[in-house]
C-alpha atoms as a PDB file:
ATOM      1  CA  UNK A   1     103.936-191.566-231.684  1.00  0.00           C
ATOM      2  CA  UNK A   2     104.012-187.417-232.055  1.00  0.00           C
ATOM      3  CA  UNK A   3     105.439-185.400-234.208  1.00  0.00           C
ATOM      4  CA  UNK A   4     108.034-183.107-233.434  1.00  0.00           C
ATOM      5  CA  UNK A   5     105.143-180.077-233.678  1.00  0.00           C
ATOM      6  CA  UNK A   6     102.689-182.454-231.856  1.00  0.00           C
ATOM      7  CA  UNK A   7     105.804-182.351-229.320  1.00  0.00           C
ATOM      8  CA  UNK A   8     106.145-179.152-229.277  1.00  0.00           C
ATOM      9  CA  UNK A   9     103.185-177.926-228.621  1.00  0.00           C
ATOM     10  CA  UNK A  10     102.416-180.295-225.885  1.00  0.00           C
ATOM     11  CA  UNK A  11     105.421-179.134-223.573  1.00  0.00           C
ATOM     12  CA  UNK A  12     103.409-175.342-223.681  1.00  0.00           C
ATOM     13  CA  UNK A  13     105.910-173.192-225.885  1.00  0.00           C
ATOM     14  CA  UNK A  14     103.062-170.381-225.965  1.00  0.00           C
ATOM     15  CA  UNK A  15     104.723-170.020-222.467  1.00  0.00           C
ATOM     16  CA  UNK A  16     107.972-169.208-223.745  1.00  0.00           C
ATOM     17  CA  UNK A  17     106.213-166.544-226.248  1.00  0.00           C
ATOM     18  CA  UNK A  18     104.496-164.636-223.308  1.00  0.00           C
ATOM     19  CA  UNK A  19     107.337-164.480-221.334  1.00  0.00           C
ATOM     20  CA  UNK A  20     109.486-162.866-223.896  1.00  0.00           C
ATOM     21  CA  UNK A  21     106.620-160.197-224.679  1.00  0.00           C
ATOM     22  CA  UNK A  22     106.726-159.148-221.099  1.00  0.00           C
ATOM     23  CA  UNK A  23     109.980-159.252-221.046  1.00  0.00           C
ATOM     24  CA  UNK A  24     110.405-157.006-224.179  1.00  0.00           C
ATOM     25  CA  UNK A  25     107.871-154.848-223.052  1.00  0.00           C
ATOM     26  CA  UNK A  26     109.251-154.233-219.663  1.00  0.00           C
ATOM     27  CA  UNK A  27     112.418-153.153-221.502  1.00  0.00           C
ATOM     28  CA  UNK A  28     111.430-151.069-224.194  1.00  0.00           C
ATOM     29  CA  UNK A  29     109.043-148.834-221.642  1.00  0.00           C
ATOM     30  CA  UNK A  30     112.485-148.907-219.699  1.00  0.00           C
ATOM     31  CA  UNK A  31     114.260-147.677-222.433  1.00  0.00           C
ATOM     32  CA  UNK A  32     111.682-145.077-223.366  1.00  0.00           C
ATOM     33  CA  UNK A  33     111.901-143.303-220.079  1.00  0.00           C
ATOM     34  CA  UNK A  34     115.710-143.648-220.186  1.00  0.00           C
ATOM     35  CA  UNK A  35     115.607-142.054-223.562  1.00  0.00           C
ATOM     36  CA  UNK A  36     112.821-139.164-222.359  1.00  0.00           C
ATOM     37  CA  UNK A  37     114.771-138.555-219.051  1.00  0.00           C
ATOM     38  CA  UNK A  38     118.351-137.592-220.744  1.00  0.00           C
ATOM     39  CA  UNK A  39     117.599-135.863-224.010  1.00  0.00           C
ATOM     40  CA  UNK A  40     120.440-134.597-226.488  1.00  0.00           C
ATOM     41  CA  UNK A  41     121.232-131.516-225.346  1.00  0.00           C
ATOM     42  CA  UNK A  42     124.689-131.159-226.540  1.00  0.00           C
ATOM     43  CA  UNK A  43     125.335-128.163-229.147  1.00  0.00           C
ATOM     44  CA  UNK A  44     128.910-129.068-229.983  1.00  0.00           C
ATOM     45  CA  UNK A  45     128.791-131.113-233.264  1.00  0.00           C
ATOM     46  CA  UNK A  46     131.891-133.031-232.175  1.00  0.00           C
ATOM     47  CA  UNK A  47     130.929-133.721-228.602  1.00  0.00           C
ATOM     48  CA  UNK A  48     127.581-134.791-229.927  1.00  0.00           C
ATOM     49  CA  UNK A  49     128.972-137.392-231.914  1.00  0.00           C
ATOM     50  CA  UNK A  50     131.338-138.837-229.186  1.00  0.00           C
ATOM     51  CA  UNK A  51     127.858-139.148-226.784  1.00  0.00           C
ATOM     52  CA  UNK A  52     126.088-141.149-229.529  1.00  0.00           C
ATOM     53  CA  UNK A  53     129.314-143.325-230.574  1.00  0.00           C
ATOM     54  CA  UNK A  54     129.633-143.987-226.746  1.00  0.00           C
ATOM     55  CA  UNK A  55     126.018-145.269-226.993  1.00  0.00           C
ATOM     56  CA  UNK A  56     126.077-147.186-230.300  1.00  0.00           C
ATOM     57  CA  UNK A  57     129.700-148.774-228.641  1.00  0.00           C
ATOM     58  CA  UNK A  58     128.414-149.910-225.437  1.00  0.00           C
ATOM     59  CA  UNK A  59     125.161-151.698-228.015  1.00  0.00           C
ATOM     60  CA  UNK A  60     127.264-153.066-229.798  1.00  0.00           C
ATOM     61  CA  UNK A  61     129.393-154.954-226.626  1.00  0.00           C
ATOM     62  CA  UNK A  62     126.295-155.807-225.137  1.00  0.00           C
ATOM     63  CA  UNK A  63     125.052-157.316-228.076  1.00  0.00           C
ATOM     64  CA  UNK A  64     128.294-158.791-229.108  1.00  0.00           C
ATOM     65  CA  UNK A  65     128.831-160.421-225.812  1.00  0.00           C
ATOM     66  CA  UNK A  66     124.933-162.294-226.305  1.00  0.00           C
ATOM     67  CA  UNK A  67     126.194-163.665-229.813  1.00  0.00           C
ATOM     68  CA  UNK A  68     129.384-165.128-228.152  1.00  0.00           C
ATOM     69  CA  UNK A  69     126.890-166.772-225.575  1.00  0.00           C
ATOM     70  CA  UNK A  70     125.048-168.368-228.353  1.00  0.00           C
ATOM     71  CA  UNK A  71     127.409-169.523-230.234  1.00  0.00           C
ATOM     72  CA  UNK A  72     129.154-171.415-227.305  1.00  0.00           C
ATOM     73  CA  UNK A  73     125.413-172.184-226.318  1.00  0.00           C
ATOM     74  CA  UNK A  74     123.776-173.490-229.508  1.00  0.00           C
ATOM     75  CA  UNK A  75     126.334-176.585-230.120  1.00  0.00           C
ATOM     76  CA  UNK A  76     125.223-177.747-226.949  1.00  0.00           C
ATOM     77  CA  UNK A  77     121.838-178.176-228.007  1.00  0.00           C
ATOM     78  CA  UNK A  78     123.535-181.444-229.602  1.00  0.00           C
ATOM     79  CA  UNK A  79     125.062-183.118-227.062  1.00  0.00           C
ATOM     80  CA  UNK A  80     121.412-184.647-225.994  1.00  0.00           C
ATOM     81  CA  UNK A  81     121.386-186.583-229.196  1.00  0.00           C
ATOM     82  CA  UNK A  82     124.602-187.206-229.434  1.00  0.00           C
ATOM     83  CA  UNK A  83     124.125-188.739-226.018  1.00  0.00           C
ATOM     84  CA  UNK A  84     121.274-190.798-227.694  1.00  0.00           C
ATOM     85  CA  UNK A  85     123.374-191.928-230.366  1.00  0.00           C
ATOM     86  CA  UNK A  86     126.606-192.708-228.459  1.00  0.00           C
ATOM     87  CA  UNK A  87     124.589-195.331-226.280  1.00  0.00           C
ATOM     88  CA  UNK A  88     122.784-197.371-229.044  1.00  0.00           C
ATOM     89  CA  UNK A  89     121.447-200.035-226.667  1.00  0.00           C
ATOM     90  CA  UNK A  90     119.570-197.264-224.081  1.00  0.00           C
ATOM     91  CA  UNK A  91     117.833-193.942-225.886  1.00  0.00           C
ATOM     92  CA  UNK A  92     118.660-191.472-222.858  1.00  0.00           C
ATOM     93  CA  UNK A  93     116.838-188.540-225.121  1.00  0.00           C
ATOM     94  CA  UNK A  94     113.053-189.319-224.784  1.00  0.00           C
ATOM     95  CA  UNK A  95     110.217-186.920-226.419  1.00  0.00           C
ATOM     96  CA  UNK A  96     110.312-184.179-223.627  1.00  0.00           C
ATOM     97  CA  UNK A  97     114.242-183.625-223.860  1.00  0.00           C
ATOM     98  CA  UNK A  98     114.335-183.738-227.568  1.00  0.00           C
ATOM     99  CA  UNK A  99     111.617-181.069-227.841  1.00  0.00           C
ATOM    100  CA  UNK A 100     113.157-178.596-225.138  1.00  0.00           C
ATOM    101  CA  UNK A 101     116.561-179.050-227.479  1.00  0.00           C
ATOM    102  CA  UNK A 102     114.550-177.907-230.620  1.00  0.00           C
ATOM    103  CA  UNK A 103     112.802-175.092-228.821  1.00  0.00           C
ATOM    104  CA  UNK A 104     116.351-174.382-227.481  1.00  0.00           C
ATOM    105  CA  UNK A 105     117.823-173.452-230.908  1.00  0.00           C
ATOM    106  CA  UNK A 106     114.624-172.267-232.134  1.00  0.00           C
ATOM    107  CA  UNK A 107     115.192-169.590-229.351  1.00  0.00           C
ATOM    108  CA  UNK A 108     118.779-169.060-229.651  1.00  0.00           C
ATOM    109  CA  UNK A 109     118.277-168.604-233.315  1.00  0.00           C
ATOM    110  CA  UNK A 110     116.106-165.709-232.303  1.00  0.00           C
ATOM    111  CA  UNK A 111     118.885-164.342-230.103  1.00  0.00           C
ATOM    112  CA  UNK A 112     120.940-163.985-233.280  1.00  0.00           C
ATOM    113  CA  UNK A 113     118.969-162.702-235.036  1.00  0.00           C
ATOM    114  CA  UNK A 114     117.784-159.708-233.357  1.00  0.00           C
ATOM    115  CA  UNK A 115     121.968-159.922-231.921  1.00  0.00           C
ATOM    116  CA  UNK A 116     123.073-159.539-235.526  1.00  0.00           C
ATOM    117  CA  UNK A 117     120.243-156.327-236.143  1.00  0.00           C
ATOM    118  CA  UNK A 118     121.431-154.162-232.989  1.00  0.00           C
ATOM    119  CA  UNK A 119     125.049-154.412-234.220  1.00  0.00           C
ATOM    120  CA  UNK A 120     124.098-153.730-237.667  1.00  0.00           C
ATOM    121  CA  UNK A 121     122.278-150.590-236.692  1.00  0.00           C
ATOM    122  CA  UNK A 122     124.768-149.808-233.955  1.00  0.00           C
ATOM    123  CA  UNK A 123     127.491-149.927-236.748  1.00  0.00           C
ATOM    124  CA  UNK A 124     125.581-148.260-239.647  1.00  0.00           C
ATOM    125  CA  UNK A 125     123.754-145.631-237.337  1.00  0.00           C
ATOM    126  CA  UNK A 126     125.531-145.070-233.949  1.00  0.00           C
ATOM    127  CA  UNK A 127     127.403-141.481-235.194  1.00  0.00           C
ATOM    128  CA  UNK A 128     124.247-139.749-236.774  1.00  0.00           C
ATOM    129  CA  UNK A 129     121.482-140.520-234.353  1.00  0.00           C
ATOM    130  CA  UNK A 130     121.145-141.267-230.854  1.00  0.00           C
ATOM    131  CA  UNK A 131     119.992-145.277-230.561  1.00  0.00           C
ATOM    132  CA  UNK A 132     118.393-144.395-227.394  1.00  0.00           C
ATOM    133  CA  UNK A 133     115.781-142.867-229.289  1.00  0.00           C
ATOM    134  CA  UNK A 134     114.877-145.853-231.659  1.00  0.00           C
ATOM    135  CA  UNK A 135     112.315-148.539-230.159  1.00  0.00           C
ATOM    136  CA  UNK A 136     113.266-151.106-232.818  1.00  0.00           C
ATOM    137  CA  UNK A 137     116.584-151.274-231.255  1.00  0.00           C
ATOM    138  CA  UNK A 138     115.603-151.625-227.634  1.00  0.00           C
ATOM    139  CA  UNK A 139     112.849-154.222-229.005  1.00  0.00           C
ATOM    140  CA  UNK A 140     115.803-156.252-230.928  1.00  0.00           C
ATOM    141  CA  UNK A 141     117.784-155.668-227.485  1.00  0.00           C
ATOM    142  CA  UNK A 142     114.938-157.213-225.409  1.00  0.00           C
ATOM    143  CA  UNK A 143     114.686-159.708-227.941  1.00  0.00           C
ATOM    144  CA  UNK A 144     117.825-160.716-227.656  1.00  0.00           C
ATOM    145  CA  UNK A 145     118.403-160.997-224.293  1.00  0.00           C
ATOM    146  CA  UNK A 146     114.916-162.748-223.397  1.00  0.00           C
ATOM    147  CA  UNK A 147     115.302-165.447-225.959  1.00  0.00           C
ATOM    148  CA  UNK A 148     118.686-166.417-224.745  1.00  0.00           C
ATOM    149  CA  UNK A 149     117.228-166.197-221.218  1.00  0.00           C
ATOM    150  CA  UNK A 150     114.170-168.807-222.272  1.00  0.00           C
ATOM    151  CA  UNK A 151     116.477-171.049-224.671  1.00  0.00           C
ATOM    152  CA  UNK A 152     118.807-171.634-221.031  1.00  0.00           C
ATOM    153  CA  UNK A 153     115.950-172.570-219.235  1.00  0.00           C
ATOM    154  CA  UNK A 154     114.949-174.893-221.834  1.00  0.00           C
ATOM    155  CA  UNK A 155     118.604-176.311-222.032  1.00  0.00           C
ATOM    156  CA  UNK A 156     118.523-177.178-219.003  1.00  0.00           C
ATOM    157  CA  UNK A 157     115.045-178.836-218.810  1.00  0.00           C
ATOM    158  CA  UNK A 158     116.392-181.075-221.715  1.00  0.00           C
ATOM    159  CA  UNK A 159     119.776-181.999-219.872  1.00  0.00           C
ATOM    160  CA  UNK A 160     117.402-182.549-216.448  1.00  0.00           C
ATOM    161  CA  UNK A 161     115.285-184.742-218.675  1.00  0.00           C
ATOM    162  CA  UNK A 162     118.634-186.614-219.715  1.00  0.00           C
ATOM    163  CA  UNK A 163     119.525-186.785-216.693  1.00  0.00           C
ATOM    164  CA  UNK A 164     116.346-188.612-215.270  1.00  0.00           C
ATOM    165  CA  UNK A 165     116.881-190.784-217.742  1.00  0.00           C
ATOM    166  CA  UNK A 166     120.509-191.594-216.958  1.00  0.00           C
ATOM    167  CA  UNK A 167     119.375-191.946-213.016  1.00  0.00           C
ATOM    168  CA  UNK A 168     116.752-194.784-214.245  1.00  0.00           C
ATOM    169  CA  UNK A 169     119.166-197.004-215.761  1.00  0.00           C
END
């Protein structure tokens, strides 16, 4: 019998981690050249505010909209084991299903995190600076959107592994 780390480590989550470095990377070089490519060159102090408020708005949707998907997603990193628990006499969860939840939430606690820090610094810093310009946000953006991207996929290798089991009985 594993542990859940034992688990976890066996099912390759290193995979996970590489994925969401490329992906981040690929985004914030991306964003870089977006940034480089349409510099502020507005003069009016008014006008120049309304560019970077469009910006720090259309963030903050973006962002928003991933940290509704997570929190209709992460309850449903449950429903395995509650599966499990509803049918005392068969465990439909087994090792590889469980784990895939756990690195599920693990991820989608990422998402929210880095979800939570674009709309912070969209809020707090969207009229006095550009957010094109910042790499922490674009790496937070990235972040956000590759984790929930990974903790899908491993949502649905845990509800394929429930559902192998469910096929065997």
């Amino acid at each position: 019998m594993r542990s859940l780390f034992g688990e976890v480590n066996h099912v390759l989550w290193w995979i996970d981690l590489i994925l969401a470095v490329i992906f981040c990377v690929f985004v914030g070089t991306g964003w870089h050249e977006s940034a480089t490519e349409r510099p502020e060159t507005e003069t009016d102090p008014s006008k120049l505010a309304e560019s970077r408020q469009r910006v720090a708005d259309g963030l903050r949707a973006a962002a928003s909209a991933g940290l509704t998907v997570v929190a209709i997603l992460l309850p449903t990193t449950v429903i395995g084991v509650q599966l499990s628990v509803a049918t005392s006499d068969k465990l439909l969860v087994g090792h590889t299903a469980a784990t895939n939840l756990f690195l599920a939430s693990c991820w989608l606690l990422a998402s929210i995190i880095s979800g939570l820090y674009v709309v912070f610094v969209a809020a707090t810093r969207g009229i006095s600076e550009n957010l094109h310009h910042r790499m922490d946000v674009s790496v937070a953006y990235a972040l956000e959107l590759s984790a929930l991207v990974i903790a899908c996929s491993r949502l649905v290798l845990a509800i394929a592994s429930v559902a192998g089991r469910i096929l065997q009985l």
